[in-house]
N, C-alpha and C. Protein backbone atom coordinates (compact mmCIF):
# COMPACT_ATOMS: atom_id res chain seq x y z
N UNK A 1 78.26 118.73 120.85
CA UNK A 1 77.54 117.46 120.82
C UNK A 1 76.38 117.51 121.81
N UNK A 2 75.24 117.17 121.14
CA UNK A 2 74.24 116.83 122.18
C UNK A 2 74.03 115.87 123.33
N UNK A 3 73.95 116.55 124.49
CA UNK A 3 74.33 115.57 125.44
C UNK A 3 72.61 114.89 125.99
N UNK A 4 72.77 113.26 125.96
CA UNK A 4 71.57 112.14 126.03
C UNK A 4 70.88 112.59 126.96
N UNK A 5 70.05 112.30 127.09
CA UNK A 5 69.13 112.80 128.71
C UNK A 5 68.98 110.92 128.99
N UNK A 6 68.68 110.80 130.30
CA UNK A 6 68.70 109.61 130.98
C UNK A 6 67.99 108.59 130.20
N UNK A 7 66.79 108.72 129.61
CA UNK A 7 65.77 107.75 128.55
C UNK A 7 66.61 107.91 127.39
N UNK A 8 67.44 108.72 127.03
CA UNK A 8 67.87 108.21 125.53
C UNK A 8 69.07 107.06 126.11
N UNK A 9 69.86 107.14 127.08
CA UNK A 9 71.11 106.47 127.74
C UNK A 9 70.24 104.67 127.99
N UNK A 10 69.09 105.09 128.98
CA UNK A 10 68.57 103.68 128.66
C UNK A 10 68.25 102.87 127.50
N UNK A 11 67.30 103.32 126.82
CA UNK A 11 66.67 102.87 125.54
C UNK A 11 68.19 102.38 124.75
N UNK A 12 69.34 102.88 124.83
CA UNK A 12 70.59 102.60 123.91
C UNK A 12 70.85 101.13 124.68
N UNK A 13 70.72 101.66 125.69
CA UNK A 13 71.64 100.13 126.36
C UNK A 13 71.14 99.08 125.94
N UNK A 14 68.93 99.51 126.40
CA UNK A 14 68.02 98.10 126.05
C UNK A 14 68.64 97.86 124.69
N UNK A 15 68.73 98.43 123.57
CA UNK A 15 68.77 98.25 122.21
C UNK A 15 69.73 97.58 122.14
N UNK A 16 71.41 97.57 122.71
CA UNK A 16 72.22 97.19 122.47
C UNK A 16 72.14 95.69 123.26
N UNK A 17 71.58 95.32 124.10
CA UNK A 17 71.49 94.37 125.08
C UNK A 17 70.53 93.48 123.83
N UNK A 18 69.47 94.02 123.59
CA UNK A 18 69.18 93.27 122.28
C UNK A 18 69.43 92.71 121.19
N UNK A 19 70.29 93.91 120.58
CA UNK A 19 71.12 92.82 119.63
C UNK A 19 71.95 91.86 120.21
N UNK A 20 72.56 92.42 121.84
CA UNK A 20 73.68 91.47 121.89
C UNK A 20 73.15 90.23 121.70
N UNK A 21 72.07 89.89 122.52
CA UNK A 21 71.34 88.92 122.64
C UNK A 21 70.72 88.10 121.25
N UNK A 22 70.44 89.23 120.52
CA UNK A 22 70.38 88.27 119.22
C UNK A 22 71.46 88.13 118.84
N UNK A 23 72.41 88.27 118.22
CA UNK A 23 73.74 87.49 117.87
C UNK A 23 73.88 86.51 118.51
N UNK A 24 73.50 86.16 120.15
CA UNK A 24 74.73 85.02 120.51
C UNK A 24 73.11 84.13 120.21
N UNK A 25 72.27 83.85 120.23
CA UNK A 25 71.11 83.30 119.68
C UNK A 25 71.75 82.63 118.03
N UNK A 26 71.93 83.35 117.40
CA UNK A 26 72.22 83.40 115.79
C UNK A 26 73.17 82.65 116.32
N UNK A 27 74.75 83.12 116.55
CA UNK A 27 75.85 82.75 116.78
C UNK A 27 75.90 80.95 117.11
N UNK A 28 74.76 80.92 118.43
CA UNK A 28 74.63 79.55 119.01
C UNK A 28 73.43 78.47 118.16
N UNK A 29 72.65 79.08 117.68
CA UNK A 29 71.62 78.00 117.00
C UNK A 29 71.02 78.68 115.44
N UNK A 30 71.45 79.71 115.10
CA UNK A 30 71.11 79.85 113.57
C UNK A 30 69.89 81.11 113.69
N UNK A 31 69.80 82.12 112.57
CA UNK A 31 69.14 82.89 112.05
C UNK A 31 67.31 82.15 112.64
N UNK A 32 66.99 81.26 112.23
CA UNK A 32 65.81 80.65 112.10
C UNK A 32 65.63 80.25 113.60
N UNK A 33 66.29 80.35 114.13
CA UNK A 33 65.83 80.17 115.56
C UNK A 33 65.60 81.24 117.08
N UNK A 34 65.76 82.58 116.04
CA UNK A 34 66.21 83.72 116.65
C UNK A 34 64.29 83.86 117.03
N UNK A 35 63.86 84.19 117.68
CA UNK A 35 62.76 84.61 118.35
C UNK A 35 62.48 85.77 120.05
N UNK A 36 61.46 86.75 119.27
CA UNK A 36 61.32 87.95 120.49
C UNK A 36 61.07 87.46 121.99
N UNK A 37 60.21 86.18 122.15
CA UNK A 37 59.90 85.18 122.78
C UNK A 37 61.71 84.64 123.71
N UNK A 38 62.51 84.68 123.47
CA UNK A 38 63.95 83.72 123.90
C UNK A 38 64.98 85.55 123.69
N UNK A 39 64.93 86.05 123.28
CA UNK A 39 65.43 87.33 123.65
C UNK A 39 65.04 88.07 124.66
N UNK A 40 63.77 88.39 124.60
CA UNK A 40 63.18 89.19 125.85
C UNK A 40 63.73 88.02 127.24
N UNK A 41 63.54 86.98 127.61
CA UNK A 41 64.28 85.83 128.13
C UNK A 41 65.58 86.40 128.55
N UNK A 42 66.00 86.53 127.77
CA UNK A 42 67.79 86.53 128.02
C UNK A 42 68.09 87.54 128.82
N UNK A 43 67.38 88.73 128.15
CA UNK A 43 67.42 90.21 128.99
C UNK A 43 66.38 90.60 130.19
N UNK A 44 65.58 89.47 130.44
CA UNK A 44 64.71 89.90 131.25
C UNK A 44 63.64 90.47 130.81
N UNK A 45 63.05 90.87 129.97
CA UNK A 45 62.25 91.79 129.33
C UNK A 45 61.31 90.97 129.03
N UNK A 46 60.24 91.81 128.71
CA UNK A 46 58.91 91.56 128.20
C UNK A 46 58.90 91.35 126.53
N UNK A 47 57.91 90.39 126.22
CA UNK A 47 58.38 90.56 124.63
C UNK A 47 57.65 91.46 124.12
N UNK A 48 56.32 92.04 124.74
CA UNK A 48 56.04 92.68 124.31
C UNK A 48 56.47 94.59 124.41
N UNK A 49 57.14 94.25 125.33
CA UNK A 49 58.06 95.77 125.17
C UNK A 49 59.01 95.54 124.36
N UNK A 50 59.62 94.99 123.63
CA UNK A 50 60.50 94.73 122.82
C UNK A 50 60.10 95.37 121.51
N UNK A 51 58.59 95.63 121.42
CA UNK A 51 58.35 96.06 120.24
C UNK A 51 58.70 97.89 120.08
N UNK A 52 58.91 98.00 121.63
CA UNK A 52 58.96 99.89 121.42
C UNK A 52 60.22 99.92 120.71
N UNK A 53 61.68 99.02 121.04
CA UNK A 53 62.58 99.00 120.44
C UNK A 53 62.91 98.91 119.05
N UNK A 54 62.23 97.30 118.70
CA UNK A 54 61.99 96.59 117.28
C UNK A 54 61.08 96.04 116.72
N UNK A 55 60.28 96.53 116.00
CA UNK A 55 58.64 96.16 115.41
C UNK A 55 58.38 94.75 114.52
N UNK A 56 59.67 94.02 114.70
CA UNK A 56 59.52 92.64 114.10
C UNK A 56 60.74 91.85 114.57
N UNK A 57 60.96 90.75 114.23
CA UNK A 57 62.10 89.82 114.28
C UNK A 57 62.87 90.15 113.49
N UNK A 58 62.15 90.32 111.96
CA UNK A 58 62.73 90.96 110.52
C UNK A 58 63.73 92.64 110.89
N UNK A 59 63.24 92.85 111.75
CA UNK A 59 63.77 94.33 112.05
C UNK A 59 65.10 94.50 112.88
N UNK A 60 65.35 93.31 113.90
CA UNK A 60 66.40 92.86 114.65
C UNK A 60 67.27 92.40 113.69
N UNK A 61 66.95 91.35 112.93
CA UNK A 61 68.19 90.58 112.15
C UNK A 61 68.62 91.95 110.83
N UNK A 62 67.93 92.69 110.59
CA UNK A 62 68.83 93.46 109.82
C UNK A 62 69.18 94.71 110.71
N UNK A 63 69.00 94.78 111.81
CA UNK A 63 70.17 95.52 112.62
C UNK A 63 71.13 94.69 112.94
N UNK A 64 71.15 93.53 113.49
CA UNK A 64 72.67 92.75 113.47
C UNK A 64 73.19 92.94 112.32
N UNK A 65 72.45 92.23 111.38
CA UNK A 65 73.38 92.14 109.78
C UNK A 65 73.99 94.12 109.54
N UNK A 66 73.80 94.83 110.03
CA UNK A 66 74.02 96.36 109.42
C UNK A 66 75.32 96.62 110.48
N UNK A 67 74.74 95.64 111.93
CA UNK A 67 76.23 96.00 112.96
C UNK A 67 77.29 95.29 112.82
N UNK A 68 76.95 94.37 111.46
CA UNK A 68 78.20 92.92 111.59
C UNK A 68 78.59 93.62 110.16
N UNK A 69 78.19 94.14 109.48
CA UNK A 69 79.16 95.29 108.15
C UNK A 69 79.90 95.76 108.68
N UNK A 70 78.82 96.88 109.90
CA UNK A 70 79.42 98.05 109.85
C UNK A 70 80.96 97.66 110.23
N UNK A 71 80.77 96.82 112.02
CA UNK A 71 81.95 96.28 112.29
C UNK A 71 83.20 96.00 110.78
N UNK A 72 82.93 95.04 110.21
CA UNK A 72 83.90 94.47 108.87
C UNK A 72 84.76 95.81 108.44
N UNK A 73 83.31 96.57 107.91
CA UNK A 73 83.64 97.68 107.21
C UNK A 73 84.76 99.04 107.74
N UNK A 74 84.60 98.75 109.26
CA UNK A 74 85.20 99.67 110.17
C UNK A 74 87.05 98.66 110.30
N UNK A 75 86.71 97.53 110.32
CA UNK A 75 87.81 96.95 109.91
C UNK A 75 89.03 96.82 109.00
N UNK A 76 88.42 96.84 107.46
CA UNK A 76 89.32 97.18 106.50
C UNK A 76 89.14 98.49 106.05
N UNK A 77 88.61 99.33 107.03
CA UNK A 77 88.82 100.71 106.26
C UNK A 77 90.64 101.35 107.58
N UNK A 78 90.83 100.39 108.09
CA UNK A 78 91.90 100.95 108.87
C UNK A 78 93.10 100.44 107.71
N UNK A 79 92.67 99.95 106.80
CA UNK A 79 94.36 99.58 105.88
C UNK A 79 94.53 100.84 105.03
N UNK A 80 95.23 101.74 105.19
CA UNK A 80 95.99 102.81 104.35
C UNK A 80 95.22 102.61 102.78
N UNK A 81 94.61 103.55 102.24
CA UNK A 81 94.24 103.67 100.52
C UNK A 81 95.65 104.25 100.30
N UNK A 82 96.43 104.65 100.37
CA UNK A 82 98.04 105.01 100.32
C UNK A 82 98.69 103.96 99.57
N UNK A 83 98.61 102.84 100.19
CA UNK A 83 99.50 101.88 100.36
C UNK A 83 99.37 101.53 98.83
N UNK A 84 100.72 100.79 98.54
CA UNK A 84 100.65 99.95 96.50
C UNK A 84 99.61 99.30 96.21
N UNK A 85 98.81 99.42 94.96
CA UNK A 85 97.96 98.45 94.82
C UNK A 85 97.79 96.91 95.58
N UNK A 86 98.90 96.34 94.91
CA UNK A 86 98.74 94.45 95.57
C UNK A 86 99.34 95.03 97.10
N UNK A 87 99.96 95.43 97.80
CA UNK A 87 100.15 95.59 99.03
C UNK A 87 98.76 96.49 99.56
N UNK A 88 98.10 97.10 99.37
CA UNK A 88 96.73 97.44 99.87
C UNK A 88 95.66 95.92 99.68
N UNK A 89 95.59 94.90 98.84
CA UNK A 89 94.93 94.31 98.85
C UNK A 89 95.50 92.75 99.40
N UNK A 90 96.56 92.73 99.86
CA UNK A 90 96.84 92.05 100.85
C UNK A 90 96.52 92.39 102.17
N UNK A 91 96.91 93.52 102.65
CA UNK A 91 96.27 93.63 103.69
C UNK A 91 94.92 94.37 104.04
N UNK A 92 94.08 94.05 102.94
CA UNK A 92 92.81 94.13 103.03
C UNK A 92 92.48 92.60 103.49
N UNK A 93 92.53 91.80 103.06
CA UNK A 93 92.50 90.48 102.88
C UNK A 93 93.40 89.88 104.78
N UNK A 94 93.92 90.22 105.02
CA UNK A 94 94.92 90.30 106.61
C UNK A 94 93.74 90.74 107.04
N UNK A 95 92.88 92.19 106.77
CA UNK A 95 91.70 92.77 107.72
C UNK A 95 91.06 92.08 107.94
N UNK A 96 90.39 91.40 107.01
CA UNK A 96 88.97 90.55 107.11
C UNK A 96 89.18 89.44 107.86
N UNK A 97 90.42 88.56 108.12
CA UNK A 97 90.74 87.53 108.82
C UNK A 97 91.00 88.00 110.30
N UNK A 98 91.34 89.28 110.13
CA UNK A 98 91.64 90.21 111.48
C UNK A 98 89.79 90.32 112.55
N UNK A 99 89.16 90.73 111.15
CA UNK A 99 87.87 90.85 111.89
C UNK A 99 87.37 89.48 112.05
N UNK A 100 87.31 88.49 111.63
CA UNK A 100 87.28 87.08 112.01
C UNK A 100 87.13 86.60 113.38
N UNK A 101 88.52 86.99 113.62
CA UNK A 101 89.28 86.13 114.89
C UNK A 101 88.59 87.26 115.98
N UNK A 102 88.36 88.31 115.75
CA UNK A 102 88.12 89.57 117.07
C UNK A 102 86.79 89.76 117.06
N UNK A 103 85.98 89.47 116.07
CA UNK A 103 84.27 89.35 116.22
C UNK A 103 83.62 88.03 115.62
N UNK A 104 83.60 86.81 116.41
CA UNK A 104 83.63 85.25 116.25
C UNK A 104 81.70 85.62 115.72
N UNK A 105 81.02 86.12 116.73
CA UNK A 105 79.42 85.99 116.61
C UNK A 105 79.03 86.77 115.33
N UNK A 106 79.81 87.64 115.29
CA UNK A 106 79.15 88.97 113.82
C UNK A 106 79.74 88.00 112.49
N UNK A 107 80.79 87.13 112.69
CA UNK A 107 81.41 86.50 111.58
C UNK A 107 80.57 85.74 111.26
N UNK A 108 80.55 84.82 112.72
CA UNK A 108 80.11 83.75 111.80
C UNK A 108 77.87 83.90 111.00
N UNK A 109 77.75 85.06 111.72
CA UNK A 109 76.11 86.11 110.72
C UNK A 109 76.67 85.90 109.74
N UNK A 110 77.72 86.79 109.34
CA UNK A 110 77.72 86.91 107.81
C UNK A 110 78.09 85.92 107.09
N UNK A 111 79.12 85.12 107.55
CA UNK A 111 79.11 83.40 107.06
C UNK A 111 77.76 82.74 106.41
N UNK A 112 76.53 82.89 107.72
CA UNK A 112 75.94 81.99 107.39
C UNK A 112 74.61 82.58 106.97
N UNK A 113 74.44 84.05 107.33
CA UNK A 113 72.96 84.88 107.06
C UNK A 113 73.01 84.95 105.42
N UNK A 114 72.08 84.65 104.66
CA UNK A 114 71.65 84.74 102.97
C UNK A 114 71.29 86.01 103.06
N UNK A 115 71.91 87.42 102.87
CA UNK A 115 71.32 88.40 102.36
C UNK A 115 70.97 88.30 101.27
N UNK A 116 69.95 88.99 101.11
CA UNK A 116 68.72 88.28 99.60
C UNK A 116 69.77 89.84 98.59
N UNK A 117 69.55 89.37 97.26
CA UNK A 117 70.38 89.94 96.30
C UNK A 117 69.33 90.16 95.57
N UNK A 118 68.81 91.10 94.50
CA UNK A 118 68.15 91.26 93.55
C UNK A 118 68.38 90.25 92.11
N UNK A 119 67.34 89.52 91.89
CA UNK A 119 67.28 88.76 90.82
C UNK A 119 67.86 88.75 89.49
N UNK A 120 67.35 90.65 89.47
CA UNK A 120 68.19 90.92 87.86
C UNK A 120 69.18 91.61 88.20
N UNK A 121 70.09 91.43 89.17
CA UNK A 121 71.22 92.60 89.02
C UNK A 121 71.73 92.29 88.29
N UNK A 122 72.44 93.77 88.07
CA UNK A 122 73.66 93.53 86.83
C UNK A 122 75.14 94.15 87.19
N UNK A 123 75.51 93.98 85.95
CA UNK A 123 77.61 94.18 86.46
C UNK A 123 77.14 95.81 86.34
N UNK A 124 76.38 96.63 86.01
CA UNK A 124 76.24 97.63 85.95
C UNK A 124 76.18 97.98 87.24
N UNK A 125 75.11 97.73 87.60
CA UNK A 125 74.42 97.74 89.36
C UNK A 125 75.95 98.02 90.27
N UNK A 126 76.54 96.62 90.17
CA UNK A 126 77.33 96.18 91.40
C UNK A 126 78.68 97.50 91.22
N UNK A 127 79.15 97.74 89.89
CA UNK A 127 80.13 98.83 89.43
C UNK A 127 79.49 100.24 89.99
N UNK A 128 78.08 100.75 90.06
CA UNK A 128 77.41 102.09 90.44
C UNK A 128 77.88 101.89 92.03
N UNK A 129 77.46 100.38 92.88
CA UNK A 129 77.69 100.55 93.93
C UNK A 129 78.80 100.70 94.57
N UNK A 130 80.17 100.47 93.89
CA UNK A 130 81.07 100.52 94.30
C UNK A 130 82.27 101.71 95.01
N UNK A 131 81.21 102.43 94.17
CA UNK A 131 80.94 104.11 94.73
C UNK A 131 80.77 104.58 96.00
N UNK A 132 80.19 103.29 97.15
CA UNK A 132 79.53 103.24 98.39
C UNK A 132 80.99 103.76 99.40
N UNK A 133 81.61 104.33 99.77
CA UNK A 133 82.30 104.22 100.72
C UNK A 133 82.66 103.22 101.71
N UNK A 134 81.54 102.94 102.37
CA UNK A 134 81.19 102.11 103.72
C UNK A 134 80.95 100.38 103.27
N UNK A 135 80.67 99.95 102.43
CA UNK A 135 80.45 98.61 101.79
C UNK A 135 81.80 98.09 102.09
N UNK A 136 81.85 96.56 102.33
CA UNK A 136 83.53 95.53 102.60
C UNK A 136 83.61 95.60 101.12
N UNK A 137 82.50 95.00 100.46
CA UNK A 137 82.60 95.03 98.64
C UNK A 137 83.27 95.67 97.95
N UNK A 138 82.86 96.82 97.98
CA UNK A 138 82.99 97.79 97.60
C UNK A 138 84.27 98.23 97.67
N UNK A 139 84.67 98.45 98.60
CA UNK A 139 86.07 98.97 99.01
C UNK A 139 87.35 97.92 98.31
N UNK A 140 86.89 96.34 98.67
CA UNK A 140 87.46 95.67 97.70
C UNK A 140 87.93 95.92 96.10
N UNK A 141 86.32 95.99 95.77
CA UNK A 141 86.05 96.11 94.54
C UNK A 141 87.45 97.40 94.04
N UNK A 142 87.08 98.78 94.91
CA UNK A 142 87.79 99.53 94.36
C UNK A 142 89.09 99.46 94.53
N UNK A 143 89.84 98.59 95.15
CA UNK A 143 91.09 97.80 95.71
C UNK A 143 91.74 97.40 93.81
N UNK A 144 90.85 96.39 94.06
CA UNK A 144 91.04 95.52 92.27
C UNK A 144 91.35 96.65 91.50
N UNK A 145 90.24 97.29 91.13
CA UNK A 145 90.37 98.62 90.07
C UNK A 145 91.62 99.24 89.87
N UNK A 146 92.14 99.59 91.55
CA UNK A 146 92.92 100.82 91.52
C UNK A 146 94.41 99.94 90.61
N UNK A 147 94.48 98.39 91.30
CA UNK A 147 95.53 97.45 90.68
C UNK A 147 95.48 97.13 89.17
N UNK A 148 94.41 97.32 88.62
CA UNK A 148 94.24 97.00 87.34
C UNK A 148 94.82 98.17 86.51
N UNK A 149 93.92 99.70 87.10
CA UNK A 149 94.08 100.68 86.45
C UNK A 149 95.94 101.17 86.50
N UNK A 150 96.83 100.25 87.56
CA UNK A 150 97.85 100.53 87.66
C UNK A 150 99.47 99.85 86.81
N UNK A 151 98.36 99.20 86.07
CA UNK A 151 98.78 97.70 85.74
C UNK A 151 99.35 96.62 86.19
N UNK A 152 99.16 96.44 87.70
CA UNK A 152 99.37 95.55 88.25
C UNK A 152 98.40 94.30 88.41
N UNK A 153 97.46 94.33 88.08
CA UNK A 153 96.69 93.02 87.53
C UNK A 153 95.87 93.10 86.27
N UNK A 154 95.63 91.94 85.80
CA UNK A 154 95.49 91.54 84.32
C UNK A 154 94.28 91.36 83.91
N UNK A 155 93.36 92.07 83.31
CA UNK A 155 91.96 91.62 82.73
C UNK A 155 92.01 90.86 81.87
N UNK A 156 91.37 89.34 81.88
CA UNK A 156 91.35 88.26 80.70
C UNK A 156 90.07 88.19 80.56
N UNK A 157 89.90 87.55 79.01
CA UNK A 157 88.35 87.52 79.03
C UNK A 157 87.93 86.81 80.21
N UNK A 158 86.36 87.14 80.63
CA UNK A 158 85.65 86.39 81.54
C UNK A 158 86.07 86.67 83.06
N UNK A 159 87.44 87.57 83.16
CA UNK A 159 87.84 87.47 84.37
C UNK A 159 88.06 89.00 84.23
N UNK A 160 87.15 89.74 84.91
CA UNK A 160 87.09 91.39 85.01
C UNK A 160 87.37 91.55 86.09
N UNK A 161 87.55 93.11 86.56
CA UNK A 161 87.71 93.63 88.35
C UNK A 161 86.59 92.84 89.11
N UNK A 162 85.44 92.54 88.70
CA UNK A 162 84.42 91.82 89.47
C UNK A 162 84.72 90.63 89.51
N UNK A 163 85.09 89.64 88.59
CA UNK A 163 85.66 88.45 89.11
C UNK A 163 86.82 87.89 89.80
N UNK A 164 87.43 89.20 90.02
CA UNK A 164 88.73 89.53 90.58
C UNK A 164 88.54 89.53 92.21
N UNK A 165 87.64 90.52 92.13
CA UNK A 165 86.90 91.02 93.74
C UNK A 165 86.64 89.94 94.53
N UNK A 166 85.79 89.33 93.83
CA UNK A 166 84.24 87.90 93.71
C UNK A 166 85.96 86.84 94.30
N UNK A 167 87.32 86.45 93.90
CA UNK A 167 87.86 85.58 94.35
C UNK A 167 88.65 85.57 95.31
N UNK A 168 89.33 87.04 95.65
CA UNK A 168 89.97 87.43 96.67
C UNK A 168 89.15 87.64 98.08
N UNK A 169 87.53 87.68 97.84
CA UNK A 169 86.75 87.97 98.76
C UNK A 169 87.05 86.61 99.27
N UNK A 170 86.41 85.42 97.84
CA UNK A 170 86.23 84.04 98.64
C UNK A 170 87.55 83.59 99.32
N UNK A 171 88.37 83.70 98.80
CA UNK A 171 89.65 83.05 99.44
C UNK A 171 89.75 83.79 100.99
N UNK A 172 90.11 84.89 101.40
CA UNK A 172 89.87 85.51 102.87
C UNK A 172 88.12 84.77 103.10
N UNK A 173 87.42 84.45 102.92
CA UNK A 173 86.73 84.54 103.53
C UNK A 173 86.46 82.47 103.99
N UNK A 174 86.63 81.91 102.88
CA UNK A 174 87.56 80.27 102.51
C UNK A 174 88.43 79.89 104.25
N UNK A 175 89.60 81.51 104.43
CA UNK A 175 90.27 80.98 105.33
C UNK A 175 89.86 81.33 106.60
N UNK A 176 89.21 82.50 106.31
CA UNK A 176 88.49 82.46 107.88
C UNK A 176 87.90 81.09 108.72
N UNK A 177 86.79 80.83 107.42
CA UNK A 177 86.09 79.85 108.02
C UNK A 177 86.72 78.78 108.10
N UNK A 178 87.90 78.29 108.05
CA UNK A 178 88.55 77.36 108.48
C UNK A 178 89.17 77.44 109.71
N UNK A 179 90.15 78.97 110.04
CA UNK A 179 90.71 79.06 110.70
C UNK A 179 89.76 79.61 112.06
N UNK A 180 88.74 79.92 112.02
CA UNK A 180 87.67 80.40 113.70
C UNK A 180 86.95 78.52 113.60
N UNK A 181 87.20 77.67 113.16
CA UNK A 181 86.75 76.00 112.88
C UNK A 181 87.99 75.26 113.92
N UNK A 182 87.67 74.26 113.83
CA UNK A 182 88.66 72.96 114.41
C UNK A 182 89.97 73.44 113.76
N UNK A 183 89.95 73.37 112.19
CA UNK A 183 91.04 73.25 111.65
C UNK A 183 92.45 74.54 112.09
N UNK A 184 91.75 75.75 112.71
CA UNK A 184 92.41 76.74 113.17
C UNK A 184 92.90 76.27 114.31
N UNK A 185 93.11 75.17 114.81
CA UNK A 185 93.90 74.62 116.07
C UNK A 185 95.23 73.97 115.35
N UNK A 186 95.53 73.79 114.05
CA UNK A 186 96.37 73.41 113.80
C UNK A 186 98.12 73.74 114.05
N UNK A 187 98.92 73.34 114.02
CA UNK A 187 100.01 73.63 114.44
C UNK A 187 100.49 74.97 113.15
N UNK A 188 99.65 75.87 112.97
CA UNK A 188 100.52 76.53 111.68
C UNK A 188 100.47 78.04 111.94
N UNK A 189 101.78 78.54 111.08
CA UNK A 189 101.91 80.42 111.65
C UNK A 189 100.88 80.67 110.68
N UNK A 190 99.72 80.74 111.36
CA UNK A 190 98.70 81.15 110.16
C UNK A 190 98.76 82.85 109.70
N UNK A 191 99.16 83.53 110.57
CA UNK A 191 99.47 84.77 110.35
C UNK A 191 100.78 84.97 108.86
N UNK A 192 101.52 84.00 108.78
CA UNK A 192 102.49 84.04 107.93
C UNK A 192 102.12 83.28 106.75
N UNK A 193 101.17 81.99 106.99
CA UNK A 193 100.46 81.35 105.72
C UNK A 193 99.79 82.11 105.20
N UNK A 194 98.73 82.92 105.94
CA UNK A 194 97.94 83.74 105.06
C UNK A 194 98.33 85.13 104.23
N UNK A 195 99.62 85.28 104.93
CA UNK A 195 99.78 86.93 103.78
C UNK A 195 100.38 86.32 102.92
N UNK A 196 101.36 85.07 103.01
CA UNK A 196 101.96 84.53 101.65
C UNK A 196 100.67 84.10 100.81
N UNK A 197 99.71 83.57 100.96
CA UNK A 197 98.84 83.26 100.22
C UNK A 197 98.32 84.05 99.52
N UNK A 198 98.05 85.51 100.34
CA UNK A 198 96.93 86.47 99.78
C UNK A 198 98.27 86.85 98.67
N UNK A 199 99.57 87.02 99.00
CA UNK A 199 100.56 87.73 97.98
C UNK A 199 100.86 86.61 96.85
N UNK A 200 100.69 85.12 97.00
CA UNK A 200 100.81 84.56 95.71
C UNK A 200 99.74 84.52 95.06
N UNK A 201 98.52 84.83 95.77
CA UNK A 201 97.29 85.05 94.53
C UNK A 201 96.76 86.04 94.13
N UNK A 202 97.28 87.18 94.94
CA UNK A 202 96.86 88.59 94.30
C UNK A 202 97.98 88.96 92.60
N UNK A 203 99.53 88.64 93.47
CA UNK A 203 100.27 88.55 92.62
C UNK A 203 100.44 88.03 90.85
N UNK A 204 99.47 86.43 90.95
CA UNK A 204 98.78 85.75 90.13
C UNK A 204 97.89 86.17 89.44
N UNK A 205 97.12 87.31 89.80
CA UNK A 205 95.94 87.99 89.07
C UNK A 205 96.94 88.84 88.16
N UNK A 206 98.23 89.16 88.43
CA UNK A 206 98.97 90.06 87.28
C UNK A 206 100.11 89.75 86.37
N UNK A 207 99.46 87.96 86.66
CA UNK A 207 100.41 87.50 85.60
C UNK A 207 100.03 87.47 84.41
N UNK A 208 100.52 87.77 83.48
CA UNK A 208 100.36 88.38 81.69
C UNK A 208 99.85 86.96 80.92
């Protein structure tokens, strides 16, 4: 391994001190309020040295958005591809609530950041991408498949592996945002509500 020389060790830190700083910006007042102007601020810095780092605002928010995947992605790739179909996609669904509660600022980005989607995609598109390794989607996506192709869940018209994906995403993602909210102060074993949940509705996708 190549070992950093002292300017690559700095420049990492500035970089990382940057995003940190944009997230809790995002985190505390929203995407639209994120400015090089109130970052350089935070860290002390100049805004205009900020540009040796990041050559726009546009250039920061999709390094958060790429460190708040990667994070996710580094998340549910720790659940066993081993494991039974519906028991791999339960606790895929356990991951994502896992990454929730342990990265509050990267969550609530992807909660609320609109990554822009292409106009004409198609079910073609999203099926090529699913190919991606590293994607939360994706890995989902191929979650569904592997249950379908096993016959453990049920293709009906209108309701394919993609609309399959598309509901198990929303529901983990439904309870997150309740449970990092007020409502996660509630008196409940949410750890025990939520795998029964994810297992009566994954389960439900393979009823005949």
């Amino acid at each position: 391994m190549k070992t950093r020389t002292p300017r690559e060790r700095r420049q990492e830190r500035t970089r990382h001190d940057i995003l940190t700083a944009a997230i809790d910006i995002i985190a505390e007042d929203g995407a639209d309020q994120l400015s090089l102007r109130e970052i350089a601020r935070r860290i002390d810095y100049s805004p205009a040295a900020l540009y040796r780092h990041f050559d726009s605002k546009e250039a920061i928010v999709d390094a958060v958005c790429n460190e708040a995947n990667r994070r996710l992605g580094d998340s549910l790739a720790v659940v066993p591809e081993t494991l039974p179909p519906v028991e791999y996609l339960i606790e895929l669904g356990m991951a994502y609530l896992r990454f929730a509660d342990e990265n509050p600022q990267h969550f609530h980005f992807i909660a609320t950041w609109q990554i822009p989607m292409p106009p004409d995609v198609t079910r073609e598109d999203i099926e090529q991408a699913a190919d991606n390794p590293d994607d939360p989607f994706s890995r989902l996506y191929r979650g569904i498949q592997r249950g379908i192709d096993a016959g453990k869940l049920h293709v009906r018209p209108g309701y394919g592996a993609l609309e399959m994906a598309f509901s198990v995403w929303a529901l983990a993602h439904g309870m997150a945002v309740l449970q990092t909210q007020r409502l996660g102060r509630m008196p409940i074993d949410f750890p025990a509500a939520n795998r029964q949940a994810f297992a009566d509705f994954i389960t439900g996708m393979g009823s005949a």
